[in-house]
C-alpha atoms as a PDB file:
ATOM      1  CA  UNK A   1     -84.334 -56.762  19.544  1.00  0.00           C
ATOM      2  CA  UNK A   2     -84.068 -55.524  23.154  1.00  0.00           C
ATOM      3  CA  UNK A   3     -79.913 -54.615  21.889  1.00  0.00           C
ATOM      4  CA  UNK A   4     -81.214 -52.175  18.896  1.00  0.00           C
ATOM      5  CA  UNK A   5     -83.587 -50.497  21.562  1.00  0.00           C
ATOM      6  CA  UNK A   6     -81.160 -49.728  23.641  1.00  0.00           C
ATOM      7  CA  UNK A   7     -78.812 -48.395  21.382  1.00  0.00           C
ATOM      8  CA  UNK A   8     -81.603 -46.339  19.626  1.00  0.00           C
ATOM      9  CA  UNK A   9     -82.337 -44.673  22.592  1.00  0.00           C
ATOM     10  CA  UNK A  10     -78.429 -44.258  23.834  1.00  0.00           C
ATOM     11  CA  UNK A  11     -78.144 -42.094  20.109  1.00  0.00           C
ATOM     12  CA  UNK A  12     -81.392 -40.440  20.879  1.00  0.00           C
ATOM     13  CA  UNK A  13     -79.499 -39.425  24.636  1.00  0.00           C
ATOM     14  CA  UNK A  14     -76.580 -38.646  23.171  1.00  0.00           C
ATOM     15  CA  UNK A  15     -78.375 -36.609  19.913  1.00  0.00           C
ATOM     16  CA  UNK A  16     -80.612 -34.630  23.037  1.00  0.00           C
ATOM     17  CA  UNK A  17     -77.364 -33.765  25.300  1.00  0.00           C
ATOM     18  CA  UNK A  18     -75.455 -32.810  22.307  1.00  0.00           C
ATOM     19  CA  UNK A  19     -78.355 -30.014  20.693  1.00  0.00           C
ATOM     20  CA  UNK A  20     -78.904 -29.120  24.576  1.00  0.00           C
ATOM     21  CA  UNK A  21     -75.246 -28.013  25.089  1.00  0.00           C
ATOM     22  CA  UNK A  22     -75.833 -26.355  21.517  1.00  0.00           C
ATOM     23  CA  UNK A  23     -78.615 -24.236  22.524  1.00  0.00           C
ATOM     24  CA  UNK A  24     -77.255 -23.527  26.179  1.00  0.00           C
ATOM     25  CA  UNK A  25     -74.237 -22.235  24.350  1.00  0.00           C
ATOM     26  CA  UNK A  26     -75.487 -20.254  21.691  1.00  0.00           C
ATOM     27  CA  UNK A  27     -77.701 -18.945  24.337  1.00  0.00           C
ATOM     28  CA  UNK A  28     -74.307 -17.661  26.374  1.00  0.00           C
ATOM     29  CA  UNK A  29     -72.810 -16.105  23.007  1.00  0.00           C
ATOM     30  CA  UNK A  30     -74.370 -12.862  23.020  1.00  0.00           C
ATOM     31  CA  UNK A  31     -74.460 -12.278  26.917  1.00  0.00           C
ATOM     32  CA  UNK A  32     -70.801 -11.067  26.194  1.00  0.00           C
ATOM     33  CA  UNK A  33     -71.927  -8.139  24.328  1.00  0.00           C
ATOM     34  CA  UNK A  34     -74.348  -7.082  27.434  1.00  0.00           C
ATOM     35  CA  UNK A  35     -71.187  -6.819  29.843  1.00  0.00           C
ATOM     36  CA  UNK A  36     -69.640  -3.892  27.984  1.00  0.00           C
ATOM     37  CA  UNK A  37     -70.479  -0.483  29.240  1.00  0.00           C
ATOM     38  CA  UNK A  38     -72.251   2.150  27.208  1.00  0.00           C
ATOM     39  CA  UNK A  39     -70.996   4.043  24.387  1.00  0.00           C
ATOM     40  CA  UNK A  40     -71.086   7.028  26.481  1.00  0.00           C
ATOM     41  CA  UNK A  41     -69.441   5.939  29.357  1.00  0.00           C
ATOM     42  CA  UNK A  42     -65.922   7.478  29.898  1.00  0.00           C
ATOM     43  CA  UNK A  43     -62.798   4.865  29.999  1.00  0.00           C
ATOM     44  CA  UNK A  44     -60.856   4.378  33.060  1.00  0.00           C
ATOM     45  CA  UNK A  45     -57.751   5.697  30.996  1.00  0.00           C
ATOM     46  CA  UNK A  46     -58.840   8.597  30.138  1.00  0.00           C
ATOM     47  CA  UNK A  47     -60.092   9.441  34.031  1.00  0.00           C
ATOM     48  CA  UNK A  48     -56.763   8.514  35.270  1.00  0.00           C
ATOM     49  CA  UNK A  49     -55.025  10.846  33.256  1.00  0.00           C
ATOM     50  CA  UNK A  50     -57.575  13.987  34.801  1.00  0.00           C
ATOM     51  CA  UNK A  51     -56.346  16.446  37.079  1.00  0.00           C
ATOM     52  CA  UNK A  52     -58.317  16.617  40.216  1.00  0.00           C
ATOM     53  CA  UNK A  53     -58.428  20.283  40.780  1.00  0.00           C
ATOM     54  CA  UNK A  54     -61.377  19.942  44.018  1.00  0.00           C
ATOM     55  CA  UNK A  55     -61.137  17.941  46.894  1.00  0.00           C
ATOM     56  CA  UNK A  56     -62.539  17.005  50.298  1.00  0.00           C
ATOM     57  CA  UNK A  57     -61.763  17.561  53.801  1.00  0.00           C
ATOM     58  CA  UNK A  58     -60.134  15.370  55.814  1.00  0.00           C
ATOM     59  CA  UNK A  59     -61.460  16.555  58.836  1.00  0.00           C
ATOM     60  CA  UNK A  60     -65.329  17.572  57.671  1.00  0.00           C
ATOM     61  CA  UNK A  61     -65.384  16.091  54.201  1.00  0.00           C
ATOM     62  CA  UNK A  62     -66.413  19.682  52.982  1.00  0.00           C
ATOM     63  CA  UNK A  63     -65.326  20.628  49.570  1.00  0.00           C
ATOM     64  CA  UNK A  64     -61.842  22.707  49.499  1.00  0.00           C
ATOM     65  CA  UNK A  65     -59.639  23.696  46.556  1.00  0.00           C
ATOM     66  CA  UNK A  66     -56.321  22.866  45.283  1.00  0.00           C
ATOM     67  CA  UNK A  67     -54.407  25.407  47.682  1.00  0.00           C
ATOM     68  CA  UNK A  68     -57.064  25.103  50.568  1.00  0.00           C
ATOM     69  CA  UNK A  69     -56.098  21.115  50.989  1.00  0.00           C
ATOM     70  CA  UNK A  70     -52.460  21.835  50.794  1.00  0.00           C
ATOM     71  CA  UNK A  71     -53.119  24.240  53.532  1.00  0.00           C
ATOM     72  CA  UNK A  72     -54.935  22.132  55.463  1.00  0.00           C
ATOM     73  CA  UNK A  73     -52.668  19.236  55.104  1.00  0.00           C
ATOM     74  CA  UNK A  74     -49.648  21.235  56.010  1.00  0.00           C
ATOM     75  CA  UNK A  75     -51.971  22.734  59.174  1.00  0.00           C
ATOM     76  CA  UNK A  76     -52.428  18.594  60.125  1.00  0.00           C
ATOM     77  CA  UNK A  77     -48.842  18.117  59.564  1.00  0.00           C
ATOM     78  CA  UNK A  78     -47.837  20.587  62.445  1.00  0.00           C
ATOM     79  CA  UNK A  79     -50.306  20.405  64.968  1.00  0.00           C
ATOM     80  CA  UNK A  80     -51.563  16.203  64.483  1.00  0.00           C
ATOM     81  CA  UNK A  81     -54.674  15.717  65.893  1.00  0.00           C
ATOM     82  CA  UNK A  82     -55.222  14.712  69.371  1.00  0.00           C
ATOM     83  CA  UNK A  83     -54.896  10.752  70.355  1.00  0.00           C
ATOM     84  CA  UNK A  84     -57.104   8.906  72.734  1.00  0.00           C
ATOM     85  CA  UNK A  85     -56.346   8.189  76.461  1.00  0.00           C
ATOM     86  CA  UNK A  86     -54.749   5.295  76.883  1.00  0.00           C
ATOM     87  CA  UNK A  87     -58.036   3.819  79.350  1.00  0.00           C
ATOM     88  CA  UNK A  88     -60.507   4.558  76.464  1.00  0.00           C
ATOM     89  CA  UNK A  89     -58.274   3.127  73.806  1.00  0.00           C
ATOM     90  CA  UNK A  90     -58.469  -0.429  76.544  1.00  0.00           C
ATOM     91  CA  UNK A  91     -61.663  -0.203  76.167  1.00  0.00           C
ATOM     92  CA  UNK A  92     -62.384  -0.319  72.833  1.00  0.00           C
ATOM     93  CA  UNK A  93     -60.245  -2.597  72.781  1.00  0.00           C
ATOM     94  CA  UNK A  94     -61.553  -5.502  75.003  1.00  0.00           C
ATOM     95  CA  UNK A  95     -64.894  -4.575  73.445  1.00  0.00           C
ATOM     96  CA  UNK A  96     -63.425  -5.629  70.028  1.00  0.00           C
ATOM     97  CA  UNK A  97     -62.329  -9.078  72.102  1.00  0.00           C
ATOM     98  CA  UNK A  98     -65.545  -9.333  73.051  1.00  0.00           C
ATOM     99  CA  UNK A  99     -67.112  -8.644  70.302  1.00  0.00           C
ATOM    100  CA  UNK A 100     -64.824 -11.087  68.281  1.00  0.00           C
ATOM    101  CA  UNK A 101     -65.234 -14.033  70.864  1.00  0.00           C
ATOM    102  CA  UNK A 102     -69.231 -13.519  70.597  1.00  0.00           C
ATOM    103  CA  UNK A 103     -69.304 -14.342  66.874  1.00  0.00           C
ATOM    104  CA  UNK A 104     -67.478 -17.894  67.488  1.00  0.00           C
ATOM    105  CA  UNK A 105     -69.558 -18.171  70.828  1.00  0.00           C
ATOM    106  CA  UNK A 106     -72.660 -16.839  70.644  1.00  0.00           C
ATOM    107  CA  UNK A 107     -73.605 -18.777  73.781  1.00  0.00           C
ATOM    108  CA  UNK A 108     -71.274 -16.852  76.303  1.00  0.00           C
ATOM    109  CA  UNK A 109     -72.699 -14.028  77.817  1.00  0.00           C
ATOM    110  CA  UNK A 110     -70.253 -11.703  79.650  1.00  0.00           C
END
C-alpha cells in the first residue's frame, strides 16, 4: 500500500512540474512581441543611409554646417592644438597610479 502512495504522489510531482513549465512558458511566449520597437520608430537602415548635413564642434560642441566643420577641421589640421607640459602630464599620471592602487588597497593612505 505504502508502494502505490508513493508512486501516486511521484505522478502527481511529475503531472505539477510538467503544467508548471507549461504555464511558465506560455507565460514567456508573448514577451517576444513586447521587445520590438514601435511602428513608428525609424529602422537603423534607413538612418544609416541619411546624410548628415549639421554637425558639432570639436572644440565647443556648438552646431556648425557642412563647410564650417571642414573648415574647422582643416584649421585643426594646421595649427594642432597645444599639448601639456611634460611635469603636468607626470602628474596626472602618478595620480592615475594612485588612484588605481587605492581601488585594490583601500587601506593605504599616501
Amino acid at each position: 500500500m505504502g508502494r502505490v502512495k508513493a508512486r501516486k504522489t511521484a505522478k502527481l510531482l511529475c503531472l505539477i512540474v510538467i503544467i508548471a513549465t507549461f504555464v511558465v512558458l506560455n507565460a514567456y511566449w508573448e514577451s517576444a512581441v513586447i521587445a520590438l520597437p514601435p511602428p513608428e520608430d525609424t529602422p537603423e537602415e534607413i538612418l544609416r543611409t541619411k546624410i548628415i548635413i549639421e554637425a558639432r564642434s570639436p572644440v565647443d560642441g556648438s552646431f556648425l554646417t557642412a563647410a564650417e566643420y571642414i573648415e574647422l577641421q582643416a584649421q585643426l589640421q594646421l595649427a594642432p592644438p597645444p599639448k601639456l607640459d611634460p611635469k603636468i602630464r607626470d602628474q596626472v599620471f602618478l595620480l592615475r597610479i594612485r588612484k588605481t592602487l587605492l581601488q585594490f588597497f583601500p587601506f593605504l593612505n599616501f
